[in-house]
C-alpha atoms as a PDB file:
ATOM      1  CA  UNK A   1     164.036  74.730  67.995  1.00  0.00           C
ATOM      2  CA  UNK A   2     160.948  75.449  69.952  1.00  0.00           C
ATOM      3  CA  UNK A   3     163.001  77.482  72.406  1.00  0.00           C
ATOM      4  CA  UNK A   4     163.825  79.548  69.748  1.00  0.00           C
ATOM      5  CA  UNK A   5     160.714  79.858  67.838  1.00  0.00           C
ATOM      6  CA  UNK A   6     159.346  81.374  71.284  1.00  0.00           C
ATOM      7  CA  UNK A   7     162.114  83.517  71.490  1.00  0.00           C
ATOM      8  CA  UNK A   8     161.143  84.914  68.358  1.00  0.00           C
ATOM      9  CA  UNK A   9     157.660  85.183  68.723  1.00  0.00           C
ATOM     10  CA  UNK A  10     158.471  87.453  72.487  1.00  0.00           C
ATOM     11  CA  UNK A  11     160.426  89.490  70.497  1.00  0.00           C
ATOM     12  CA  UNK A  12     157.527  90.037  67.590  1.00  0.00           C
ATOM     13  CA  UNK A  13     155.292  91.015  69.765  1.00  0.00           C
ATOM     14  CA  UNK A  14     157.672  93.054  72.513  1.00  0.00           C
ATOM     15  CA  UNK A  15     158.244  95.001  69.038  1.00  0.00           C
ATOM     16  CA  UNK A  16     154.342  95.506  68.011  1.00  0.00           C
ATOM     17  CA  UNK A  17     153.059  96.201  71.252  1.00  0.00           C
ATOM     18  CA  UNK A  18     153.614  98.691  73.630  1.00  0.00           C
ATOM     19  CA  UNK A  19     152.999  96.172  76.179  1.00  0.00           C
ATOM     20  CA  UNK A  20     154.799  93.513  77.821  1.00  0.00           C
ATOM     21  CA  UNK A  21     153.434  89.697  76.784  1.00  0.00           C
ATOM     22  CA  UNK A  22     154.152  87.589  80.298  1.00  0.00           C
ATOM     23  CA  UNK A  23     153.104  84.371  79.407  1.00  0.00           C
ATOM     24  CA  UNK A  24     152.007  82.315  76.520  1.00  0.00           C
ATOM     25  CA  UNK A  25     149.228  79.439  76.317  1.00  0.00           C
ATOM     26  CA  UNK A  26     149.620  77.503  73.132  1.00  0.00           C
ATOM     27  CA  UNK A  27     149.644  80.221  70.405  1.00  0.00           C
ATOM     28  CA  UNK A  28     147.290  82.540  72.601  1.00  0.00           C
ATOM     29  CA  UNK A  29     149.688  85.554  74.207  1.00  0.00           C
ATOM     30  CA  UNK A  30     148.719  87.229  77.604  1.00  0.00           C
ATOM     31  CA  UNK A  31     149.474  90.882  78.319  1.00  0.00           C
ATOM     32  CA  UNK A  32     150.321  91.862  81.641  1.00  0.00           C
ATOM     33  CA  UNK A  33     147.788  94.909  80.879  1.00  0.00           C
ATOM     34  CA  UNK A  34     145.315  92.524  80.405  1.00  0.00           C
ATOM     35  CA  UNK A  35     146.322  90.727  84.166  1.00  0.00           C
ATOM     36  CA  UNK A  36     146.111  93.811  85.658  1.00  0.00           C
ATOM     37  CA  UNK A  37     142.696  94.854  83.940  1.00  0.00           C
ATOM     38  CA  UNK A  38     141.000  91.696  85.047  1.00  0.00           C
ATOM     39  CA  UNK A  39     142.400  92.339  88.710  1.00  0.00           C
ATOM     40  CA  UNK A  40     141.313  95.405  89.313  1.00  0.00           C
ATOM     41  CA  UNK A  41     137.552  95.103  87.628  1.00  0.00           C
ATOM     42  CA  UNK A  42     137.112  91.955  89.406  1.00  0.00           C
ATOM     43  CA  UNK A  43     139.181  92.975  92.523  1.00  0.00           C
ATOM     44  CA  UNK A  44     141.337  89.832  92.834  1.00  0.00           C
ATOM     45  CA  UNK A  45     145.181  89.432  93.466  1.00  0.00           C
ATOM     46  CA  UNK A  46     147.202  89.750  90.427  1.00  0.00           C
ATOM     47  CA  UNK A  47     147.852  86.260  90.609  1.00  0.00           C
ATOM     48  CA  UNK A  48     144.487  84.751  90.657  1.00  0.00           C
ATOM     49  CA  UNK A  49     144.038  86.723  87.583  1.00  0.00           C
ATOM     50  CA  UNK A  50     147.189  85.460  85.427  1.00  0.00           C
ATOM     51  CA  UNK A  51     145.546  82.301  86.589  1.00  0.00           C
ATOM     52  CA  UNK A  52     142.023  82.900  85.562  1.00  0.00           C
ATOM     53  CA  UNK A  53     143.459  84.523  82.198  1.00  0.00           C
ATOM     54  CA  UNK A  54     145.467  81.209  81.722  1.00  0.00           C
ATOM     55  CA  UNK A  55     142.459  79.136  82.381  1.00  0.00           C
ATOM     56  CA  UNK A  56     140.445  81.421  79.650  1.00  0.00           C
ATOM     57  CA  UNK A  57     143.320  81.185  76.998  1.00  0.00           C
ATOM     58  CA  UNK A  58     143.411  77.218  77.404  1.00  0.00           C
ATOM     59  CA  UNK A  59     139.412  76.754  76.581  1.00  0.00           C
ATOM     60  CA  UNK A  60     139.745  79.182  73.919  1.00  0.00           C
ATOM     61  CA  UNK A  61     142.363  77.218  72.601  1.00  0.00           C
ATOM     62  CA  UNK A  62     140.824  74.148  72.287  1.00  0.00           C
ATOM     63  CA  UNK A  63     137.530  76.000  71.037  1.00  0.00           C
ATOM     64  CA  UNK A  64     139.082  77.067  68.396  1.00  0.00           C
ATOM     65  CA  UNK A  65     140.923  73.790  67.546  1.00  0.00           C
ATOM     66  CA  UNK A  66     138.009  71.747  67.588  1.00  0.00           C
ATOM     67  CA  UNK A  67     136.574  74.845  65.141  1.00  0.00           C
ATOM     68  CA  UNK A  68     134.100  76.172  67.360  1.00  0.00           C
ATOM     69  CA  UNK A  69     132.914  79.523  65.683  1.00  0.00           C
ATOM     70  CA  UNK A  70     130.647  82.385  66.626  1.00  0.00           C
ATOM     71  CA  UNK A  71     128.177  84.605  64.448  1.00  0.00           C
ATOM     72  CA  UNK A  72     128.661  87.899  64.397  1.00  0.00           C
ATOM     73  CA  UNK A  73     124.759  88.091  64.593  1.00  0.00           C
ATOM     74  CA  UNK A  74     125.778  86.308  68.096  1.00  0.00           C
ATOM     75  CA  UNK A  75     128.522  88.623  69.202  1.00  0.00           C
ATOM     76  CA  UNK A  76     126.014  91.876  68.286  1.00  0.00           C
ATOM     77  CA  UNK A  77     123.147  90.211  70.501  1.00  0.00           C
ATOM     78  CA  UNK A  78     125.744  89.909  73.659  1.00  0.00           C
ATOM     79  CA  UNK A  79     126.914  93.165  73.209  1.00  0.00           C
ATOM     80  CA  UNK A  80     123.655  94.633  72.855  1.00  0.00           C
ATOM     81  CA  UNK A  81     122.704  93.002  76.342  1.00  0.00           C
ATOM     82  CA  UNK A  82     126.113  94.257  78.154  1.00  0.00           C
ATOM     83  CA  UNK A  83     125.298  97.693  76.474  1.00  0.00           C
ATOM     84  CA  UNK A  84     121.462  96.829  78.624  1.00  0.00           C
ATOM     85  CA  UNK A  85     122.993  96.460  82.108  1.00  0.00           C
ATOM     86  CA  UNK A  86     124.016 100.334  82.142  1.00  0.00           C
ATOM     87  CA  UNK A  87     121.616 102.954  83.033  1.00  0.00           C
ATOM     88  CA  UNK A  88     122.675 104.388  79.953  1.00  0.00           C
ATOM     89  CA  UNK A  89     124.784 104.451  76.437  1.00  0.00           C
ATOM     90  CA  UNK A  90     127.039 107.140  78.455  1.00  0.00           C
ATOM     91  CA  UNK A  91     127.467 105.298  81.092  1.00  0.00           C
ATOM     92  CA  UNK A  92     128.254 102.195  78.683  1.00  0.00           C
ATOM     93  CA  UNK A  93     131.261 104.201  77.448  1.00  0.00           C
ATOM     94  CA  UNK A  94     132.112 105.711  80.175  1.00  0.00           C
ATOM     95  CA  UNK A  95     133.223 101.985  81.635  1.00  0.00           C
ATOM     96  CA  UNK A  96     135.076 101.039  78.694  1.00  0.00           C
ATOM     97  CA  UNK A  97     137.250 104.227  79.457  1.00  0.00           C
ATOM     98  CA  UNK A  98     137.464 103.441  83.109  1.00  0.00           C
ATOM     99  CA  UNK A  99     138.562  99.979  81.901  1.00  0.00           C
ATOM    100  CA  UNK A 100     141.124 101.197  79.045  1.00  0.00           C
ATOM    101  CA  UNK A 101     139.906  98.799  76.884  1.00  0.00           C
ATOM    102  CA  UNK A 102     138.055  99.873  73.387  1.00  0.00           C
ATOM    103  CA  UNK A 103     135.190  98.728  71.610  1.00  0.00           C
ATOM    104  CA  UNK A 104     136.478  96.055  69.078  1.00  0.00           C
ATOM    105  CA  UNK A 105     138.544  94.954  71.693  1.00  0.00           C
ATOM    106  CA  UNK A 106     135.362  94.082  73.591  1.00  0.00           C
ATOM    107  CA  UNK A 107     133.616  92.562  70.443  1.00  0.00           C
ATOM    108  CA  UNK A 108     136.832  89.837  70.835  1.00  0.00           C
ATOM    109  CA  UNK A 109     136.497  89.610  74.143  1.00  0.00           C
ATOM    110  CA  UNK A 110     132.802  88.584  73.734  1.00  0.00           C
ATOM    111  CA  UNK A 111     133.297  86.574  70.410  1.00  0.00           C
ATOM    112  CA  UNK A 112     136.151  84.438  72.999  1.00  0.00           C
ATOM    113  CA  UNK A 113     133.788  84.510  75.802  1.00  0.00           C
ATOM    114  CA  UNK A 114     130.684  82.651  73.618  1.00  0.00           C
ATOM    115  CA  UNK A 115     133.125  80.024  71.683  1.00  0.00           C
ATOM    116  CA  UNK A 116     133.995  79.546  75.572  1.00  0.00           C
ATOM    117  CA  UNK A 117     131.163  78.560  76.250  1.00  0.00           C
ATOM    118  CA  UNK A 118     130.020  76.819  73.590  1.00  0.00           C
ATOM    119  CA  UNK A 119     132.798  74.733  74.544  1.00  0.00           C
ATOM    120  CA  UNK A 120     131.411  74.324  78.317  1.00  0.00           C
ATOM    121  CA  UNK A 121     128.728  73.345  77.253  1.00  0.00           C
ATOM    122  CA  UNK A 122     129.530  70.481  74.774  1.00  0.00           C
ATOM    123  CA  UNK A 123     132.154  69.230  76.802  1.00  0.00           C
ATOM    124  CA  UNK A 124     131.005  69.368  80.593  1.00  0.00           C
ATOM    125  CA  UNK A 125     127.355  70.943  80.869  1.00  0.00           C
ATOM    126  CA  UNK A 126     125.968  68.288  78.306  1.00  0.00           C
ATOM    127  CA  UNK A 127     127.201  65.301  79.864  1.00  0.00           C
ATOM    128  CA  UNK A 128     126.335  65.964  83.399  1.00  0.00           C
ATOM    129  CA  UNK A 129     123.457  63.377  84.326  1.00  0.00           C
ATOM    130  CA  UNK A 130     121.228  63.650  88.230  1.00  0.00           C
ATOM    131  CA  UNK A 131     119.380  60.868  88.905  1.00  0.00           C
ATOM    132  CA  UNK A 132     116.253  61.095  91.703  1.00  0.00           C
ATOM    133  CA  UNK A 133     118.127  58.843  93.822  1.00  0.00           C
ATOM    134  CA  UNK A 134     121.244  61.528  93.820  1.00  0.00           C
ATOM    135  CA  UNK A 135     118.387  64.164  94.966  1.00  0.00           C
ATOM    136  CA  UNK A 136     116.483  61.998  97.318  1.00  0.00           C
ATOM    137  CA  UNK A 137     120.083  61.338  99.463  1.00  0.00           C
ATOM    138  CA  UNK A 138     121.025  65.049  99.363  1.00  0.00           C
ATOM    139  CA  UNK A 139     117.115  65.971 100.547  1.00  0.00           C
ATOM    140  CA  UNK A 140     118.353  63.678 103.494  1.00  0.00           C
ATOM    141  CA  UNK A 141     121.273  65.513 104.450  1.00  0.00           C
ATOM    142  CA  UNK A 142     119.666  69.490 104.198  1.00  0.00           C
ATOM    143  CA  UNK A 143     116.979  67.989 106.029  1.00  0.00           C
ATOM    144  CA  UNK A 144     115.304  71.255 107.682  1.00  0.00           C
ATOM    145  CA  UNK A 145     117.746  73.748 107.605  1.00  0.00           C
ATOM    146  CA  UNK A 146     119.453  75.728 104.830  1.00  0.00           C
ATOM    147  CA  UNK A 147     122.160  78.583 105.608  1.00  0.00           C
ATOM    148  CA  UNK A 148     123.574  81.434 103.583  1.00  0.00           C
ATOM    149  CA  UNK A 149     126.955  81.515 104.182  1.00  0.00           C
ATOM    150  CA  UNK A 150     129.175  84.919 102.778  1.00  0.00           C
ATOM    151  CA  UNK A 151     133.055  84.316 103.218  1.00  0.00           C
ATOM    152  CA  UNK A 152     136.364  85.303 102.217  1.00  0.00           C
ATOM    153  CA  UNK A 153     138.563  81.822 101.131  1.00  0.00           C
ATOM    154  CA  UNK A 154     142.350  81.322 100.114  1.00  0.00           C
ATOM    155  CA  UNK A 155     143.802  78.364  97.520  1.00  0.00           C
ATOM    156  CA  UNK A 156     147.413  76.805  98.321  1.00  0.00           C
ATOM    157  CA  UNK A 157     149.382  74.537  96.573  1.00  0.00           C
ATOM    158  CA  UNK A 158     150.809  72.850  99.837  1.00  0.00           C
ATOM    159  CA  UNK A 159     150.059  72.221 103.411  1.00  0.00           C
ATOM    160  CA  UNK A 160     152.975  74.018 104.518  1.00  0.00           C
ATOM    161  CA  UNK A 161     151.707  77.527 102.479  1.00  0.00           C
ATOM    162  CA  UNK A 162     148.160  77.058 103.964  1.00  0.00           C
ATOM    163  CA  UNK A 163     149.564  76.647 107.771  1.00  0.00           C
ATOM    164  CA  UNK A 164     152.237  79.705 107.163  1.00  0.00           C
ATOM    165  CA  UNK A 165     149.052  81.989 106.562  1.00  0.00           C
ATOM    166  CA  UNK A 166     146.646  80.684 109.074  1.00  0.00           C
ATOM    167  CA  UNK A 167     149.770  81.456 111.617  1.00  0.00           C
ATOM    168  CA  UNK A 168     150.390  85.038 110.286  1.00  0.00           C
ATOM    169  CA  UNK A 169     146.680  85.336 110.023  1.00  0.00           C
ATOM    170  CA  UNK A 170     145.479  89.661 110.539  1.00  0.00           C
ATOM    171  CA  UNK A 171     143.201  91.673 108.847  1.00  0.00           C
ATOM    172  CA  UNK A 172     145.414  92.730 106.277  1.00  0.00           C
ATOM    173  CA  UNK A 173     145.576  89.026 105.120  1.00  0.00           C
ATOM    174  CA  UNK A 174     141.379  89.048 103.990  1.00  0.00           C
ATOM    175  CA  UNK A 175     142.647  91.147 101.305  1.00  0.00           C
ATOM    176  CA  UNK A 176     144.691  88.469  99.589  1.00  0.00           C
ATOM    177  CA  UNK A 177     141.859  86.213 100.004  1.00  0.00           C
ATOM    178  CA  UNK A 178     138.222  85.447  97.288  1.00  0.00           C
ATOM    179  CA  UNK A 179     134.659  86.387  98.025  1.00  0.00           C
ATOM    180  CA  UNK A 180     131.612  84.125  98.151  1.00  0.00           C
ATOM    181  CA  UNK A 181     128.385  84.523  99.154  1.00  0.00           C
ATOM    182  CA  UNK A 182     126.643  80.641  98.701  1.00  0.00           C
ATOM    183  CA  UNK A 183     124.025  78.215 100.366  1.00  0.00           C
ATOM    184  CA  UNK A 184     124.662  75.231 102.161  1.00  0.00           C
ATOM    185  CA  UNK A 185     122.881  73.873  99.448  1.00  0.00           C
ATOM    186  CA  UNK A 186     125.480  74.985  96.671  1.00  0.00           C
ATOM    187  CA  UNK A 187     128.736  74.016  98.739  1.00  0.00           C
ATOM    188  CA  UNK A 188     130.346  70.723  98.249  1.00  0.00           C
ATOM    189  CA  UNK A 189     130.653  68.626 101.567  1.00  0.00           C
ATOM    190  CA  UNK A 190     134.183  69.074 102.004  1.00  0.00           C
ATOM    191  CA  UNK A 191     133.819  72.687 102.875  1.00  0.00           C
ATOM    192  CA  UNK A 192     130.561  73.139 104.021  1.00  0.00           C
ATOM    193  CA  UNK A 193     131.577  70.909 107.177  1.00  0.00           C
ATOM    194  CA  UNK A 194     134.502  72.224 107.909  1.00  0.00           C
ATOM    195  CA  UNK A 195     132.413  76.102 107.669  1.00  0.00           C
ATOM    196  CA  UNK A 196     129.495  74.624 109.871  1.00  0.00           C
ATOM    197  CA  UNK A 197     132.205  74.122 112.578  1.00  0.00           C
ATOM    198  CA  UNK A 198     133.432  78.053 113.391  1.00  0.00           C
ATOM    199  CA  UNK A 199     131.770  81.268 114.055  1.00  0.00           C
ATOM    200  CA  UNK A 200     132.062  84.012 112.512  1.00  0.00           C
ATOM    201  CA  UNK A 201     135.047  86.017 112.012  1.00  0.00           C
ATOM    202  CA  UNK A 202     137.043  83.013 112.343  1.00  0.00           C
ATOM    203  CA  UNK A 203     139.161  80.372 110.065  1.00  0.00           C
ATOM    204  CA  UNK A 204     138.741  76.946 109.116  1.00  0.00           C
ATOM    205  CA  UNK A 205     141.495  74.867 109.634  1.00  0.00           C
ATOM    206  CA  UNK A 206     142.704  73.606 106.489  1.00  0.00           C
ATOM    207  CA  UNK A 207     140.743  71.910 104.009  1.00  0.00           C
ATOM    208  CA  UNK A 208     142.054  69.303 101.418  1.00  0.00           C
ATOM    209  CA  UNK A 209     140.132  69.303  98.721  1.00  0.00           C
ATOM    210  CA  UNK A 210     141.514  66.737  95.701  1.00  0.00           C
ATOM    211  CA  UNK A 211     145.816  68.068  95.556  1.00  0.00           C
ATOM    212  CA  UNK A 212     144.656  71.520  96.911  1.00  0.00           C
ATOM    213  CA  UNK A 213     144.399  73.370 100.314  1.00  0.00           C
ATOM    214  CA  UNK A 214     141.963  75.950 101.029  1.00  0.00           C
ATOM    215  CA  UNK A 215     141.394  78.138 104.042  1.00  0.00           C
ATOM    216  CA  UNK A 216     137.910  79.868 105.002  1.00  0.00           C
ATOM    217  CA  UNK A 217     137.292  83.066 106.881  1.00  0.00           C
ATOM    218  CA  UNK A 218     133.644  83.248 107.939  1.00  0.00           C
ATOM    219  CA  UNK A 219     132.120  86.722 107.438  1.00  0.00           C
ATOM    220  CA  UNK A 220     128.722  86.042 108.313  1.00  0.00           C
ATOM    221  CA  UNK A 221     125.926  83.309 107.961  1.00  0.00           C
ATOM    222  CA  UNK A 222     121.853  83.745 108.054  1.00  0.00           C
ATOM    223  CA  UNK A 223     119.191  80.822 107.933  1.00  0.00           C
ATOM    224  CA  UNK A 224     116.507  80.407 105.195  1.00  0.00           C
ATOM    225  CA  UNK A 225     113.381  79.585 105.625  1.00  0.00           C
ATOM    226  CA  UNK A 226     112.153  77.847 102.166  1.00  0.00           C
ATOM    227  CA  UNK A 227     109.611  75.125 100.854  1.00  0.00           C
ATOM    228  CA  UNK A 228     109.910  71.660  99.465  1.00  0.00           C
ATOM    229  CA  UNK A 229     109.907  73.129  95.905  1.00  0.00           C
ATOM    230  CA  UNK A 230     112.505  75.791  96.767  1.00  0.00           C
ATOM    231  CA  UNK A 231     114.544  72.625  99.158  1.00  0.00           C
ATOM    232  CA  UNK A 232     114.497  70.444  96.061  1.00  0.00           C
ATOM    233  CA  UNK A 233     115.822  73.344  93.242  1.00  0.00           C
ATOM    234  CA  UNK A 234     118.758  73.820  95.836  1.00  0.00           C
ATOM    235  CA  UNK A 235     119.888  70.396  96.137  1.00  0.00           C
ATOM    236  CA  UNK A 236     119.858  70.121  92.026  1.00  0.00           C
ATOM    237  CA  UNK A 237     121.554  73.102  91.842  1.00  0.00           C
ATOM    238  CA  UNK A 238     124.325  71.817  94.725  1.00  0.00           C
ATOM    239  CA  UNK A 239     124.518  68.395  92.644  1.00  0.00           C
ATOM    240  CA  UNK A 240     125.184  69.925  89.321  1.00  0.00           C
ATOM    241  CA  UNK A 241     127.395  72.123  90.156  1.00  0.00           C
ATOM    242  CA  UNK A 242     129.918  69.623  92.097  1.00  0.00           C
ATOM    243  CA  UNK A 243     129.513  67.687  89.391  1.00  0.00           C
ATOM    244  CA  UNK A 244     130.439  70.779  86.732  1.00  0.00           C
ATOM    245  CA  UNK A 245     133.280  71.535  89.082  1.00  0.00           C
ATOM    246  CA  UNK A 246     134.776  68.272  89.216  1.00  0.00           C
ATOM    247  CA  UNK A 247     134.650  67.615  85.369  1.00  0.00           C
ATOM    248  CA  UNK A 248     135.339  71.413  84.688  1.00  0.00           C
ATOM    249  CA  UNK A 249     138.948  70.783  87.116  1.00  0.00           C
ATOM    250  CA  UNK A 250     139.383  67.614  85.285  1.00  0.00           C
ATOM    251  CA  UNK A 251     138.759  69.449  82.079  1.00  0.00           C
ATOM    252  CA  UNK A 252     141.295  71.934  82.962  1.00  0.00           C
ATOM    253  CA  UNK A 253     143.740  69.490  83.676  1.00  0.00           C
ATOM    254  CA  UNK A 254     143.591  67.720  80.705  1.00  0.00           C
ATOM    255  CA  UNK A 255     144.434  70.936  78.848  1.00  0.00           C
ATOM    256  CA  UNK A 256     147.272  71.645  80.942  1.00  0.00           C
ATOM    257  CA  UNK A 257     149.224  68.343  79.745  1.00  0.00           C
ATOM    258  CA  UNK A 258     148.234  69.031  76.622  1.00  0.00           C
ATOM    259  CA  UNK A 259     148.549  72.392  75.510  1.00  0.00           C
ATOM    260  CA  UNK A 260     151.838  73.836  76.442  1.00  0.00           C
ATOM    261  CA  UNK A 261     151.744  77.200  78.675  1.00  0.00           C
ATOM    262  CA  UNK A 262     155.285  79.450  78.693  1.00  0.00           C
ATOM    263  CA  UNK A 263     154.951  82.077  81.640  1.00  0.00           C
ATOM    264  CA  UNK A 264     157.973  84.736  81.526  1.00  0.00           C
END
């Protein structure tokens, strides 16, 4: 039965849409014209989209079930600031033509983008908790020295994917690979000692990190020189956001078992 009821709701929307639907998280459809959109304004492999698409349709699914809603007082003030970060209302429009996408269709995407949130927020950002013993140990470990570190990294579900493209590493390959530009400060342990090991222009070896490999390519790293103040603001920061990224992954997860995700 719920083979079929998929079946029928592919065919609904093959039949409305000009488009072709590619996968389907819960009751939330994604567009392959959507996959591509998001890869080519944010420059990532087609497949890290779908992902980060897939990612975006789960929270919005379980905003909306636990009946997270948005004003459109909300939606106007978001727009109004996106509208902001153009040098002007003609160059505002001029993106949304470059993008193919309209200007109600940007309204939803900023309606889904603050019930999102919302959602972050009550169910990681809210609970995280930093003691001043957490600080004082990290304040330890940066003792004088804090590096900028900007570098292309790569995500594989096995060991055996992450060796086959350190092997057939070449130039070619940074293209399939994620931008980053962080402190030591902001990196969790598990990578920032495996990057403190190579120069640049190199690779890591592989890093494990929870059921995941990842692979680092070192573009280029720079010391900063800052105070106490600035030391202690950094090491907050790097504690909070391990901690967001470890509930937010566990978050995920959770959604994954529980919402059901049909990719065609």
């Amino acid at each position: 039965m719920k083979k079929i009821l998929l079946t029928f709701i592919s065919i609904t929307f093959f039949l409305f849409s000009q488009d072709k639907m590619i996968a389907l998280v819960g009751n939330k459809p994604i567009f392959e014209i959507d996959v591509m959109r998001k890869s080519k304004i944010e420059n990532i492999p087609y497949s890290v989209s779908l992902n980060r698409i897939i990612e975006e349709k789960l929270l919005l699914h379980q905003a909306e079930k636990k009946g997270i809603e948005v004003k459109k007082e909300e939606v106007k003030n978001e727009l109004n600031k996106f509208k902001k970060s153009f040098p002007s209302l003609n160059e505002f429009y001029n993106y949304l033509k470059k993008t193919g996408i309209t200007l109600s269709q940007l309204e939803v995407e900023i309606e889904n983008n603050l019930k999102i949130r919302k959602l972050v927020k009550n169910e990681i950002i809210d609970k995280i908790e930093i003691s001043p013993v957490e600080i004082s140990i990290e304040l330890e470990k940066l003792k004088d020295e804090i590096y900028e570190y900007e570098f292309y990294f790569k995500w594989f579900d096995t060991k055996e994917d992450g060796q086959k493209f350190i092997e057939n590493f070449n130039e070619n390959s940074i293209k399939e690979m994620e931008y980053a530009k962080l402190k030591s400060s902001e990196m969790i342990d598990e990578i920032l000692n495996e990057i403190k090991k190579i120069d640049k222009e190199k690779l890591t070896d592989l890093i494990q990190i929870k059921t995941k490999w990842m692979v680092i390519y070192l573009k280029n790293k720079n010391q900063i020189d800052v105070d106490k103040y600035e030391k202690y603001k950094e090491v907050r920061e790097k504690i909070f956001m391990i901690k967001f990224s470890n509930l937010y992954r566990n978050y995920i997860e959770k959604l994954e078992n529980s919402i059901p995700i049909e990719i065609f």
